[in-house]
Each structure stands twice: as structure tokens, then as C-alpha cells.
PDB file of N, CA and C in Angstrom:
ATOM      1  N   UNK A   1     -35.612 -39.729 114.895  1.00  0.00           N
ATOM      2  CA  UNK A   1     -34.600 -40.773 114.880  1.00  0.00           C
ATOM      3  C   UNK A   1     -33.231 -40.160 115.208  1.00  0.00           C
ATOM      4  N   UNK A   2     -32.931 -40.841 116.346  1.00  0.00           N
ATOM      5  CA  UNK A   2     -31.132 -40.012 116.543  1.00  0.00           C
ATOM      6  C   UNK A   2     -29.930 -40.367 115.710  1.00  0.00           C
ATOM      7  N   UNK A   3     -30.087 -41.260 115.260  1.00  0.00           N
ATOM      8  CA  UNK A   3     -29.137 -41.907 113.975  1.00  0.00           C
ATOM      9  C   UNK A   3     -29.401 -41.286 113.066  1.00  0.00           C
ATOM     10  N   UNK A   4     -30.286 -40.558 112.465  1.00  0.00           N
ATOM     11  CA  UNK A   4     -30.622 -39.625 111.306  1.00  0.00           C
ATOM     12  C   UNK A   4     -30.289 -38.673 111.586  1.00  0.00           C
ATOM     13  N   UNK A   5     -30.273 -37.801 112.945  1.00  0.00           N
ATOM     14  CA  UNK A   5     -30.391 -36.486 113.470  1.00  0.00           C
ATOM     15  C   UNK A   5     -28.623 -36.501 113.666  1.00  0.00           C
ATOM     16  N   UNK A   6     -27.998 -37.278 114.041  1.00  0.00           N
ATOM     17  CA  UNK A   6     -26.220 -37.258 114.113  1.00  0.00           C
ATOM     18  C   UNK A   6     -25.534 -37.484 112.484  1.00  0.00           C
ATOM     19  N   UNK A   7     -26.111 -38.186 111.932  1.00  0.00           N
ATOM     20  CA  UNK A   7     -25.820 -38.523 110.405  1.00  0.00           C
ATOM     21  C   UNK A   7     -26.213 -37.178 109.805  1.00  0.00           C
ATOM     22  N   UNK A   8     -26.864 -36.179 109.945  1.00  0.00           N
ATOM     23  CA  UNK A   8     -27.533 -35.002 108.991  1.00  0.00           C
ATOM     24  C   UNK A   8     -26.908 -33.763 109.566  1.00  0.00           C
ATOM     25  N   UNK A   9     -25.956 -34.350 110.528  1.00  0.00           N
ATOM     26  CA  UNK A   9     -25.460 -33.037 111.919  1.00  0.00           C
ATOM     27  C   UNK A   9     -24.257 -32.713 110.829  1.00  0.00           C
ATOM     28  N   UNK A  10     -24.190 -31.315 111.008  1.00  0.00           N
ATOM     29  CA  UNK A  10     -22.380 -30.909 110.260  1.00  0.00           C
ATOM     30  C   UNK A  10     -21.320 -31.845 110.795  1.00  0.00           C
ATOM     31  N   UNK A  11     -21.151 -32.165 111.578  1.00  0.00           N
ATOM     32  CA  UNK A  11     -20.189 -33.264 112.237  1.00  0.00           C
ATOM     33  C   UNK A  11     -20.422 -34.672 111.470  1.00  0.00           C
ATOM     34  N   UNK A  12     -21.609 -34.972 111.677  1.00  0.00           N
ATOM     35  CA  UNK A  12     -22.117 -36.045 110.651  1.00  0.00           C
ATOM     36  C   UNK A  12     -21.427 -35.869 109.026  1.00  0.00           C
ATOM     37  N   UNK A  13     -22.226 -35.261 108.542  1.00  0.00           N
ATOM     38  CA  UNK A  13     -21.935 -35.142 106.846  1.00  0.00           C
ATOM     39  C   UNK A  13     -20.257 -34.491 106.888  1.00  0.00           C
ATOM     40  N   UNK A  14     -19.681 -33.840 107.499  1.00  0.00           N
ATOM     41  CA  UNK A  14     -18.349 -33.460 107.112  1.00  0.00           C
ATOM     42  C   UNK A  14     -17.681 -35.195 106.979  1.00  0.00           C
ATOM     43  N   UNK A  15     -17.631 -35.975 108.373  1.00  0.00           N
ATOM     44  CA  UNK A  15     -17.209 -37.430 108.334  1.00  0.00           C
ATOM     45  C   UNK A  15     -17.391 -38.112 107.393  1.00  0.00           C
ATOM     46  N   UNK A  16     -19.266 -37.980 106.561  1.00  0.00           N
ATOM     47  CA  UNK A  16     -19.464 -38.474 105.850  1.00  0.00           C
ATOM     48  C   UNK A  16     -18.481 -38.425 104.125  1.00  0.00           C
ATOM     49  N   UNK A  17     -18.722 -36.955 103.814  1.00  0.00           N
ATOM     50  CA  UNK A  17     -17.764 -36.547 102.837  1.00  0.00           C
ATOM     51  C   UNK A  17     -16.351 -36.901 103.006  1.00  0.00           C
ATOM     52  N   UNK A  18     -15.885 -36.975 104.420  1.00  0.00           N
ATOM     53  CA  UNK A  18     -14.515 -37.064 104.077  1.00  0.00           C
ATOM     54  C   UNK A  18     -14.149 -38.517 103.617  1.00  0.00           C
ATOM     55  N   UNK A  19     -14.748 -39.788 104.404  1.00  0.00           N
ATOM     56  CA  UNK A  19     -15.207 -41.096 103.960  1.00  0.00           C
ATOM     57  C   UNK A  19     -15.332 -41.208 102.147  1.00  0.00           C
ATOM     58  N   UNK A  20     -15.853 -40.119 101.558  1.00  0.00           N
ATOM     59  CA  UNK A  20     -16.266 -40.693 100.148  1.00  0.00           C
ATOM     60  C   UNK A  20     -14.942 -40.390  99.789  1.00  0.00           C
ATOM     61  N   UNK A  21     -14.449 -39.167 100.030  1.00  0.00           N
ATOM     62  CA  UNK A  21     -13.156 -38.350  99.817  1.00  0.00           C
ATOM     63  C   UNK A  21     -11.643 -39.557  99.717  1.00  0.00           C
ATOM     64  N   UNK A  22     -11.970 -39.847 100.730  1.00  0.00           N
ATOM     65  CA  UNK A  22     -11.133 -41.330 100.752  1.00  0.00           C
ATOM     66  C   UNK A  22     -11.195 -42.331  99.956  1.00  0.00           C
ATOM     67  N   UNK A  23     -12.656 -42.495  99.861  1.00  0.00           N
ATOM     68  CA  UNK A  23     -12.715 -43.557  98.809  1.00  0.00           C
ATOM     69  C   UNK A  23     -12.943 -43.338  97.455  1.00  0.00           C
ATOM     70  N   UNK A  24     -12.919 -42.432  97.133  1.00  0.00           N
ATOM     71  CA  UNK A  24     -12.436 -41.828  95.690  1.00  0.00           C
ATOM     72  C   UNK A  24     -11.633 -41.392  95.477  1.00  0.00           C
ATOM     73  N   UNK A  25     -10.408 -41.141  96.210  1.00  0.00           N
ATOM     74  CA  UNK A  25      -9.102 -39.831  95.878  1.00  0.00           C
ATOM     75  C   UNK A  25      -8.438 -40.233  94.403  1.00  0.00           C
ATOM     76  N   UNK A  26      -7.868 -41.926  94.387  1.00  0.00           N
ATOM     77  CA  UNK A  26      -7.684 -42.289  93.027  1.00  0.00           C
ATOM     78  C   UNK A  26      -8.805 -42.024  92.172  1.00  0.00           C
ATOM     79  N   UNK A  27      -9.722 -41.960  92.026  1.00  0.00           N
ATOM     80  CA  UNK A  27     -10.690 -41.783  90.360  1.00  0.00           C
ATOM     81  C   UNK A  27     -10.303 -40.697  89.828  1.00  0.00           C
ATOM     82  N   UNK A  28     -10.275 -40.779  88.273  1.00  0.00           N
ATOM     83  CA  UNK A  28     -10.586 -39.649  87.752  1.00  0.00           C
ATOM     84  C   UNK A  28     -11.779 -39.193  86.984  1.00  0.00           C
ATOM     85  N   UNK A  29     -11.699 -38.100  87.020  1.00  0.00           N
ATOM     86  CA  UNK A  29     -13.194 -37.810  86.331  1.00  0.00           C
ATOM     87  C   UNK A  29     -13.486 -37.593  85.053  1.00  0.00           C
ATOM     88  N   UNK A  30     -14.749 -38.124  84.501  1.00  0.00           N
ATOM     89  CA  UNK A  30     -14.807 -37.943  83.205  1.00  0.00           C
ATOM     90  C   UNK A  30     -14.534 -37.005  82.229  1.00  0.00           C
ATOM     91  N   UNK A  31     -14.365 -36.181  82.755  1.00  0.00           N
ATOM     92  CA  UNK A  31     -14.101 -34.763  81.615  1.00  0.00           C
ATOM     93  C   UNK A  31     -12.402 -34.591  82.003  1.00  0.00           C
ATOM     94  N   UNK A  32     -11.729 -35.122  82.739  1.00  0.00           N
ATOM     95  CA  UNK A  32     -10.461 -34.471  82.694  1.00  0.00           C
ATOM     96  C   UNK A  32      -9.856 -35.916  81.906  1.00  0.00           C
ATOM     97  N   UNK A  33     -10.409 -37.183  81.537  1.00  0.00           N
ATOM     98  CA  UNK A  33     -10.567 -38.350  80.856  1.00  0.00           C
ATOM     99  C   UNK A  33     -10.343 -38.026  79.082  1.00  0.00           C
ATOM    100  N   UNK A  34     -11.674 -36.779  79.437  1.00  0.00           N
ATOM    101  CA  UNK A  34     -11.907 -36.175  77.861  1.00  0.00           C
ATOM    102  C   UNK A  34     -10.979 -35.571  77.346  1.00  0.00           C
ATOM    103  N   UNK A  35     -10.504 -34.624  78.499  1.00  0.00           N
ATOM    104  CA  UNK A  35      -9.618 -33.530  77.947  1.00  0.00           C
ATOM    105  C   UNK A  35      -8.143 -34.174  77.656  1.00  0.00           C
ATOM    106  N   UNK A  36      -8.105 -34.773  78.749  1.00  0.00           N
ATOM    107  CA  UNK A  36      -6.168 -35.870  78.661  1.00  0.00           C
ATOM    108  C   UNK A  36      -6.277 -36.634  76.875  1.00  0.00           C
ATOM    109  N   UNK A  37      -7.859 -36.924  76.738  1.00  0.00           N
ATOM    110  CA  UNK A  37      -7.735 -38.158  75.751  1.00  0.00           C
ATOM    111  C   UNK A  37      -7.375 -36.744  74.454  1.00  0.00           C
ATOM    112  N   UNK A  38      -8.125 -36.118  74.476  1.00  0.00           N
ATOM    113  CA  UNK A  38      -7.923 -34.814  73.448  1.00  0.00           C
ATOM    114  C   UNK A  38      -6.674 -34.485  73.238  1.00  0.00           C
ATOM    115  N   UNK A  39      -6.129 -34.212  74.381  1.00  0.00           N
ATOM    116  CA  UNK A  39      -4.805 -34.003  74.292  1.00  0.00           C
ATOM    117  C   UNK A  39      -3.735 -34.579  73.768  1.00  0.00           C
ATOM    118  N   UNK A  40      -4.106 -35.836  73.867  1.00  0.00           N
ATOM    119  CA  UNK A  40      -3.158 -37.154  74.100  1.00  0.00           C
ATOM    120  C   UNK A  40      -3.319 -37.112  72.196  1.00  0.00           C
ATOM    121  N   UNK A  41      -4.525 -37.303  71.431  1.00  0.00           N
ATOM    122  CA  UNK A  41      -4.741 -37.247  70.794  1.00  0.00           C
ATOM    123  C   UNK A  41      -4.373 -36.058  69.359  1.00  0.00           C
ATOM    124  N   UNK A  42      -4.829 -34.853  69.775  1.00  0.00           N
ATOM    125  CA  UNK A  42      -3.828 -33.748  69.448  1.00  0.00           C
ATOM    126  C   UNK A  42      -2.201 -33.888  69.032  1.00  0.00           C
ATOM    127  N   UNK A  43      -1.838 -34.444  70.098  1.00  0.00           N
ATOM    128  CA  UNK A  43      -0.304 -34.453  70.378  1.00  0.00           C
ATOM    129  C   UNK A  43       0.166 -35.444  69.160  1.00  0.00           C
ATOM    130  N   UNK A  44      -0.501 -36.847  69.576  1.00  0.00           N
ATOM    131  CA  UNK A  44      -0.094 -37.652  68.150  1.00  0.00           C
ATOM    132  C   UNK A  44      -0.715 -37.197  67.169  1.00  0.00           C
ATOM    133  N   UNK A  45      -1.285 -36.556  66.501  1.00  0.00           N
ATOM    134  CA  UNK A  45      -1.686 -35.846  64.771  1.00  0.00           C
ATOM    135  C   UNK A  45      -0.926 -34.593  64.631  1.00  0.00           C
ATOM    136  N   UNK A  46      -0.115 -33.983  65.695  1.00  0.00           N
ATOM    137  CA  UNK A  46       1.159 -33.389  65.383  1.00  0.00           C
ATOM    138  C   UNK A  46       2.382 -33.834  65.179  1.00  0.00           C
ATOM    139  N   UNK A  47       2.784 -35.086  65.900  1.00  0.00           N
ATOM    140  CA  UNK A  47       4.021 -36.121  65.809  1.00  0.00           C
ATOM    141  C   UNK A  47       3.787 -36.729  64.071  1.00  0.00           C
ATOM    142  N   UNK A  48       2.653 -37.118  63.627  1.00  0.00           N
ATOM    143  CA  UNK A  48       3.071 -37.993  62.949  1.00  0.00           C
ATOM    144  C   UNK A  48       3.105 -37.130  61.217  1.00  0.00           C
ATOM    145  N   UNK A  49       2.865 -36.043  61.093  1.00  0.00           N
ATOM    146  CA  UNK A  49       3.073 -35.162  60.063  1.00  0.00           C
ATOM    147  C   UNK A  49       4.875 -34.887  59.426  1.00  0.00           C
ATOM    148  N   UNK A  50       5.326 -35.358  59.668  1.00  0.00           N
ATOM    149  CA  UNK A  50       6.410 -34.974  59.357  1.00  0.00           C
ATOM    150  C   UNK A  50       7.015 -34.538  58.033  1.00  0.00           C
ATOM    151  N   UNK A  51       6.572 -35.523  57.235  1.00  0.00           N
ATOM    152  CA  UNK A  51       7.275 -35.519  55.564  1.00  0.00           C
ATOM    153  C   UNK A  51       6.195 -34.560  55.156  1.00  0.00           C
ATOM    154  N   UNK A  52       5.165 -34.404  55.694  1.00  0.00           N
ATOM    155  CA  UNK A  52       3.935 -33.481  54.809  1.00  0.00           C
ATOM    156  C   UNK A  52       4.372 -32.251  55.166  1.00  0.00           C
ATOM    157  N   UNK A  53       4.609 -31.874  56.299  1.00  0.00           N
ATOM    158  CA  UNK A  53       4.543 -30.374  57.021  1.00  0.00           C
ATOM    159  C   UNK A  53       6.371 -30.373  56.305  1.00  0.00           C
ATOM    160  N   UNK A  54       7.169 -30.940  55.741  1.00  0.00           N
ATOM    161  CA  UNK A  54       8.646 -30.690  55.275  1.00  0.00           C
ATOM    162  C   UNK A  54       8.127 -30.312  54.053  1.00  0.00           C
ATOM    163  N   UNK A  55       6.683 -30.593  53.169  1.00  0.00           N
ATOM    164  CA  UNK A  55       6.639 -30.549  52.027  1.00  0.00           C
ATOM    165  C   UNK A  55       5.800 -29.301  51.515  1.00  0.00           C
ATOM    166  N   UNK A  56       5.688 -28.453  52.899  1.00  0.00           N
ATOM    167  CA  UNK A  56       4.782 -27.457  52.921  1.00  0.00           C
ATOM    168  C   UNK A  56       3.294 -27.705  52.973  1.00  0.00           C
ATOM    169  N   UNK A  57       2.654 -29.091  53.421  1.00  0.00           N
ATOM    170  CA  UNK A  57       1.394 -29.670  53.260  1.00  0.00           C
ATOM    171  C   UNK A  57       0.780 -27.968  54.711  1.00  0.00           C
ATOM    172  N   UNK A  58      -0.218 -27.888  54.563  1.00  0.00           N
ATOM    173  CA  UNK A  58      -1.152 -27.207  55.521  1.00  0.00           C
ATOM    174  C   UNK A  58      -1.361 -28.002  56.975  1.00  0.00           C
ATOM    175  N   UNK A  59      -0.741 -27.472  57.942  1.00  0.00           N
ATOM    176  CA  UNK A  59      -1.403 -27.992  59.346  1.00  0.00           C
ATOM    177  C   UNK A  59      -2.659 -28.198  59.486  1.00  0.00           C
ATOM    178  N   UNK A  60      -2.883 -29.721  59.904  1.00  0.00           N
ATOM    179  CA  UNK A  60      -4.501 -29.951  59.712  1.00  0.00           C
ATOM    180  C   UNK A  60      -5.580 -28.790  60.845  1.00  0.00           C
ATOM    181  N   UNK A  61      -6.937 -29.018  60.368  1.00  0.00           N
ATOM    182  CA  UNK A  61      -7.442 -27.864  61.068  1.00  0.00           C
ATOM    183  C   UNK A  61      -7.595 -28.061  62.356  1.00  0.00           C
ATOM    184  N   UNK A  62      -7.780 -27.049  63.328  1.00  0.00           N
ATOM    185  CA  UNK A  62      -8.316 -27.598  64.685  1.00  0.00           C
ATOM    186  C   UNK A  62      -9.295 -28.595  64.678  1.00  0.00           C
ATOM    187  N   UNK A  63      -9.139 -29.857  65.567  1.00  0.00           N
ATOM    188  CA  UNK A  63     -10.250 -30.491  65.924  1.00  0.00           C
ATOM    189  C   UNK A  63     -11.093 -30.242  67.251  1.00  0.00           C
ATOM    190  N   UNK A  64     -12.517 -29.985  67.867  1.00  0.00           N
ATOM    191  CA  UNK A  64     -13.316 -30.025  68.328  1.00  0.00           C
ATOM    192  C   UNK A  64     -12.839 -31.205  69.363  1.00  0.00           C
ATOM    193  N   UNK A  65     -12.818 -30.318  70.623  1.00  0.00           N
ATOM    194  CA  UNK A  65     -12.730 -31.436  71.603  1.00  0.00           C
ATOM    195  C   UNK A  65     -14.135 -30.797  72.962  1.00  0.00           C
ATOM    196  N   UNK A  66     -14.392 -31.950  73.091  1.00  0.00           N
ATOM    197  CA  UNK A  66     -16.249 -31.836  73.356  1.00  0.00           C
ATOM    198  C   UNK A  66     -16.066 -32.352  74.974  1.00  0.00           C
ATOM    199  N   UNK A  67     -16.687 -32.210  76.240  1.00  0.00           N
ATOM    200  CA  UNK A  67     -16.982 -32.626  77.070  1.00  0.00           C
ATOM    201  C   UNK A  67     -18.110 -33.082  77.651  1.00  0.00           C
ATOM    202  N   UNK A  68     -18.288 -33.653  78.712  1.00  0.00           N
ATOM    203  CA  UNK A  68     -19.757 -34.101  79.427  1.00  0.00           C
ATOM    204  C   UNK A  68     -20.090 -32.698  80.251  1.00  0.00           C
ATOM    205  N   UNK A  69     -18.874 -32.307  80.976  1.00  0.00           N
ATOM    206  CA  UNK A  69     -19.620 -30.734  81.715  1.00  0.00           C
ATOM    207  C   UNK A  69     -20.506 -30.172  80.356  1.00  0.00           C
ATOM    208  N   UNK A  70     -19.514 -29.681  79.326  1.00  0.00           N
ATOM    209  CA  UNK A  70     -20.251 -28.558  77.830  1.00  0.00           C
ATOM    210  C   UNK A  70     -21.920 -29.650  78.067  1.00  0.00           C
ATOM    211  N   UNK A  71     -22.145 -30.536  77.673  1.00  0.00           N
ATOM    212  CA  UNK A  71     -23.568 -31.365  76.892  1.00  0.00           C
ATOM    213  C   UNK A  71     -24.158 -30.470  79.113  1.00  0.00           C
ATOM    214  N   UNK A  72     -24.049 -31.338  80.123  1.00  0.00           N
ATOM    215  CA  UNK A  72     -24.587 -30.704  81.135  1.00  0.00           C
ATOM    216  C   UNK A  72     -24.906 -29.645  81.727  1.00  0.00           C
ATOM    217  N   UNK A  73     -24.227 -29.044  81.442  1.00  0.00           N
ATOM    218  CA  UNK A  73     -24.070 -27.438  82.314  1.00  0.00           C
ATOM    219  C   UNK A  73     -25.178 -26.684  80.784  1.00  0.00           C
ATOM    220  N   UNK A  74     -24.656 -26.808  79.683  1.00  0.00           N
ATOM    221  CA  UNK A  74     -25.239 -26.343  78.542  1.00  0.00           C
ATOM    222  C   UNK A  74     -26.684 -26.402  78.710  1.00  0.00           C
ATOM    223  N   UNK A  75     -27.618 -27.745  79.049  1.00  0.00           N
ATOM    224  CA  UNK A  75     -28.398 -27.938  79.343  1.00  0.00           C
ATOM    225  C   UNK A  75     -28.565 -27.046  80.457  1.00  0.00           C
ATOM    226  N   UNK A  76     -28.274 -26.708  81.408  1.00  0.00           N
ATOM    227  CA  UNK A  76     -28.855 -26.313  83.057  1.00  0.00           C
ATOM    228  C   UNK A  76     -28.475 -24.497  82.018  1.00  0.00           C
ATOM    229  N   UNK A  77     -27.810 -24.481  81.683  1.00  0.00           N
ATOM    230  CA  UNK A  77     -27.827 -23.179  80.499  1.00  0.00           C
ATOM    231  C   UNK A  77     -29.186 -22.952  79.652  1.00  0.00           C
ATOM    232  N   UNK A  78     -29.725 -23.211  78.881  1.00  0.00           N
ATOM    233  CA  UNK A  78     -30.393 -23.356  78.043  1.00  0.00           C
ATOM    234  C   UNK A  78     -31.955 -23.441  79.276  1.00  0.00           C
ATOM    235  N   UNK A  79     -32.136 -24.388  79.804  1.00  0.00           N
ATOM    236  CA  UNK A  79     -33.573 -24.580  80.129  1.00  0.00           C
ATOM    237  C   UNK A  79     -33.725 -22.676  81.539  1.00  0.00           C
ATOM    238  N   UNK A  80     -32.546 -22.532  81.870  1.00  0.00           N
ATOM    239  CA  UNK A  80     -32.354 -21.462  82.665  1.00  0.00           C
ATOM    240  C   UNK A  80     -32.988 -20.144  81.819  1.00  0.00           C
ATOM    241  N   UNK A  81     -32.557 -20.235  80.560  1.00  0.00           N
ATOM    242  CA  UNK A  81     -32.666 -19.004  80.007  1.00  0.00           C
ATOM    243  C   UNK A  81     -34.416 -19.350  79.436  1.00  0.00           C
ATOM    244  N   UNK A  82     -34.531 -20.483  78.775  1.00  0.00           N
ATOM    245  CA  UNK A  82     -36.165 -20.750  78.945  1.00  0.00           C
ATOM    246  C   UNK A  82     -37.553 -20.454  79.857  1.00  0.00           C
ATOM    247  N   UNK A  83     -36.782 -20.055  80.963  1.00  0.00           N
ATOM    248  CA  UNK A  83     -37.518 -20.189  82.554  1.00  0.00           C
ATOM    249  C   UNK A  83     -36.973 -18.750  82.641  1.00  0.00           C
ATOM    250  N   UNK A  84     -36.503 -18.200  82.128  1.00  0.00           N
ATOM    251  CA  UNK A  84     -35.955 -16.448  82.852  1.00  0.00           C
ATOM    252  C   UNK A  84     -35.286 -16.551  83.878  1.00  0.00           C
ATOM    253  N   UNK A  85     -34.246 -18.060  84.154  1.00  0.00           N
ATOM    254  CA  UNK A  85     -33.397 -18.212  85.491  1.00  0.00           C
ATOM    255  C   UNK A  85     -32.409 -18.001  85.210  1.00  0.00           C
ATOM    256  N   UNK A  86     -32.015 -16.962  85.994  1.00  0.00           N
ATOM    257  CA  UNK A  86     -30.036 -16.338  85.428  1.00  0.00           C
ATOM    258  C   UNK A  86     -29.742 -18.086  86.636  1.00  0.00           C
ATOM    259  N   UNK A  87     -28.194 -18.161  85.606  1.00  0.00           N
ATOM    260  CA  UNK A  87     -27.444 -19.566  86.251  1.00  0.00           C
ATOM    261  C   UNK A  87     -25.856 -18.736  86.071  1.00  0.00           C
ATOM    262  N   UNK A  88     -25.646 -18.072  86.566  1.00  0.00           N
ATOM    263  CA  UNK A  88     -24.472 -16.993  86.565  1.00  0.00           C
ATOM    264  C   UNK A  88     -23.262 -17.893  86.621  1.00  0.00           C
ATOM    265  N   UNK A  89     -23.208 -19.156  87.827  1.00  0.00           N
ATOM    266  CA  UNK A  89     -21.908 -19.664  88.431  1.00  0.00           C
ATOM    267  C   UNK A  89     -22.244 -20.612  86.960  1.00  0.00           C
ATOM    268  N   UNK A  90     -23.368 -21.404  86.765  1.00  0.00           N
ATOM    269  CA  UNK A  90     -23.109 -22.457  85.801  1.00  0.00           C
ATOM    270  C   UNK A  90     -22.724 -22.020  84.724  1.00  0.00           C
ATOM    271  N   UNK A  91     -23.047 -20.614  84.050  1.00  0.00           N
ATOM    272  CA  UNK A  91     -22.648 -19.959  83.511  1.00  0.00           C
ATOM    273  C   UNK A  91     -21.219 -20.265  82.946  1.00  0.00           C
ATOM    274  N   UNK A  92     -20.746 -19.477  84.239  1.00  0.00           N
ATOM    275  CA  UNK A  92     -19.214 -19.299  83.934  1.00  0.00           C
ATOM    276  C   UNK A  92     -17.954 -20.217  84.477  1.00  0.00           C
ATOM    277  N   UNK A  93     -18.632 -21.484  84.626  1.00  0.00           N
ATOM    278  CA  UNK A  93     -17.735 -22.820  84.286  1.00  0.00           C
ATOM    279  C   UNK A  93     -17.668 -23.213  82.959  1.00  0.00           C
ATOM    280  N   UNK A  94     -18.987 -23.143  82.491  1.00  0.00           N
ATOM    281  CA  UNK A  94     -19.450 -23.711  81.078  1.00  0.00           C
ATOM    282  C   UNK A  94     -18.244 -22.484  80.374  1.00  0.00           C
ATOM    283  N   UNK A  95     -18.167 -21.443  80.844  1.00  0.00           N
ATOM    284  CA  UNK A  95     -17.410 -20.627  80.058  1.00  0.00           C
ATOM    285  C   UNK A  95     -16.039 -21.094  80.086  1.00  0.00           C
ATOM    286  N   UNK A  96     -15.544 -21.271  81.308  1.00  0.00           N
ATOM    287  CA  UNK A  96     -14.501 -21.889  81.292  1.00  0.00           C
ATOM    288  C   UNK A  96     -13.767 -23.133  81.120  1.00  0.00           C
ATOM    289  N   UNK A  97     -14.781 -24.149  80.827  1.00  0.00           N
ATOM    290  CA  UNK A  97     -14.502 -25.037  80.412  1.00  0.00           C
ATOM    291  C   UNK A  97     -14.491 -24.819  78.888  1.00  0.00           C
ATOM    292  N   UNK A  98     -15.509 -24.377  77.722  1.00  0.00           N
ATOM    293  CA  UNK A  98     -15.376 -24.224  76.648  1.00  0.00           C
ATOM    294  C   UNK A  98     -13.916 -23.455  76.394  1.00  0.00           C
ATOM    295  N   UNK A  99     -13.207 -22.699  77.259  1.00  0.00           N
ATOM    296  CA  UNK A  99     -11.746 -21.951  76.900  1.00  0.00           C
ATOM    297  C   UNK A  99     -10.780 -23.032  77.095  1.00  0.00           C
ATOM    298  N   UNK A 100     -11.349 -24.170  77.560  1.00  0.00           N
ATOM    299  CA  UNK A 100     -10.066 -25.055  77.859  1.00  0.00           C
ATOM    300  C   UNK A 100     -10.127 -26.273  76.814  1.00  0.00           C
ATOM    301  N   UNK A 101     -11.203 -26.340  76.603  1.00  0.00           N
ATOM    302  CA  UNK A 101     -11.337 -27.347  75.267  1.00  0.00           C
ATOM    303  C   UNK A 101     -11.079 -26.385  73.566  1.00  0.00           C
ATOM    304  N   UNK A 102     -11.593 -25.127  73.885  1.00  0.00           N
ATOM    305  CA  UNK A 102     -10.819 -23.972  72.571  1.00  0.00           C
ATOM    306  C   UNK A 102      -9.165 -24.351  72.543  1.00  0.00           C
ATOM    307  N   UNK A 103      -8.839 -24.327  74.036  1.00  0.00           N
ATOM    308  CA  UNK A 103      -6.775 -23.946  73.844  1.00  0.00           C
ATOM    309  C   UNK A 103      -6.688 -25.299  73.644  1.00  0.00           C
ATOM    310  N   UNK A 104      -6.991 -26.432  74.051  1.00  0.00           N
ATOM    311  CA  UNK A 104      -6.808 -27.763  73.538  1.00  0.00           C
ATOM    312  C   UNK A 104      -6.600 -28.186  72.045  1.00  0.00           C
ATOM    313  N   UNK A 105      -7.979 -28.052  71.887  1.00  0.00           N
ATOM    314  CA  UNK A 105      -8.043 -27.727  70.102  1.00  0.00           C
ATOM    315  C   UNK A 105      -7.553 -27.162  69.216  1.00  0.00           C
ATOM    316  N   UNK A 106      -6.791 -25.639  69.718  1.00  0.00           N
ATOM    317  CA  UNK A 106      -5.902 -25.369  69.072  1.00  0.00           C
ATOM    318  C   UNK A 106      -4.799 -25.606  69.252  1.00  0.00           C
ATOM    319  N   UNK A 107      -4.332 -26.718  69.793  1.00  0.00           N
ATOM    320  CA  UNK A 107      -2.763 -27.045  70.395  1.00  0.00           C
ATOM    321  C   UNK A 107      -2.424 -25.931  71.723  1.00  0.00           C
ATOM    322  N   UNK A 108      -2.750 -25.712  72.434  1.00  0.00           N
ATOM    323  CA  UNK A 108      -2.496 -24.173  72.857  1.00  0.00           C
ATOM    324  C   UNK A 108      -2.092 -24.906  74.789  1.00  0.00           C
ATOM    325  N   UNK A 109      -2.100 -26.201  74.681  1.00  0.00           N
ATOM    326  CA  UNK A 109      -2.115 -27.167  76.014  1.00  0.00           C
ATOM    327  C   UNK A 109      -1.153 -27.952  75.893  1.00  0.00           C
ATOM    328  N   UNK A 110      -0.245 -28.099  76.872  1.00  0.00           N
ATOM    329  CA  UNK A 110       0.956 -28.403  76.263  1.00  0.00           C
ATOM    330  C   UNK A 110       0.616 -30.051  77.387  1.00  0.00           C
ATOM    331  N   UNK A 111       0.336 -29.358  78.798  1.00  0.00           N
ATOM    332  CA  UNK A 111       0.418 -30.484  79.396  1.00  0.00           C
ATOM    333  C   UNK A 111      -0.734 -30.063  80.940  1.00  0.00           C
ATOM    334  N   UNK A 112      -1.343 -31.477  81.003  1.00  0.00           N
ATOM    335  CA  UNK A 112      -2.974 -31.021  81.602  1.00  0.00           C
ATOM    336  C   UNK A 112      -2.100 -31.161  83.608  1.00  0.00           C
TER     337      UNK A 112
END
């Protein structure tokens, strides 16, 4: 089929991607959703302490801010090491995403 064979061509799929590229540029994605809401969240349970933290009350503890990459990649983690499949790159997103939800959690993100 030549309509399949031009559609599957690098010329093809680059057009194609750039098309989705376009039609997604506004979305955002779920985990930077997570992390803004964390943040956003964070930020007000530091604003609203005021008379407690004047009274020497304890800064509340870090809260746990969780993503959809951590639950996914974790998975493609986990069944990898089940199977004896090194996942090196998935690896070390999962790594880096868990450092960005750590500095979150500890206030350590000022602005995403």
C-alpha cells in the first residue's frame, strides 16, 4: 500500500509528530499537574502557620508528594529486575523524578 509506505516514511512520521506537536503544545501533563498541585499545596501549609510557628509550635513534617511516572516507571522497574532486565534509562528518570518530588516535599522548590 503506498499510503502506508509514505505515512511510515521518516518524512511521513516526522509530519506526523509534528501535527500531534501542534495539537498538544497547550496540554499539560499529568505529573507536572502533580508536582505544581504539591507545590501549590506545600506553599499554602507554610503561609497559613503563622501564630503557631511565633509560638515555637514544630514545622509540620514533610509531606509525600507521589507521581504517575514513580507508580509507572516503578513498575517497568520492578518487573525488569524480576526478568534479570537491566532498565538503566528507566532507571534513572524514576531516579530523578523521586529527587524532585524529595526537594518538593521538603520545601526545597520554590517555583516549578
Amino acid at each position: 500500500d503506498p499510503d502506508a509506505t509514505a505515512a511510515l516514511s521518516p518524512d511521513g512520521l516526522r509530519g506526523y509528530v509534528r501535527e500531534v506537536m501542534g495539537a498538544t503544545a497547550g496540554n499539560v501533563s499529568s505529573m507536572l499537574q502533580d508536582v505544581e498541585r504539591a507545590a501549590a499545596d506545600r506553599a499554602s501549609s507554610s503561609e497559613g502557620g503563622g501564630a503557631e510557628q511565633a509560638r515555637g509550635a514544630a514545622t509540620p513534617a514533610p509531606f509525600r508528594v507521589s507521581t504517575e511516572i514513580e507508580y509507572l516507571n516503578g513498575y517497568v522497574r520492578r518487573r525488569g529486575l524480576a526478568h534479570s532486565i537491566p532498565t538503566p534509562h528507566n532507571d534513572r528518570l524514576l531516579h530523578y523524578v523521586k529527587m524532585l518530588c524529595e526537594d518538593i516535599s521538603l520545601g526545597n522548590v520554590e517555583q516549578l
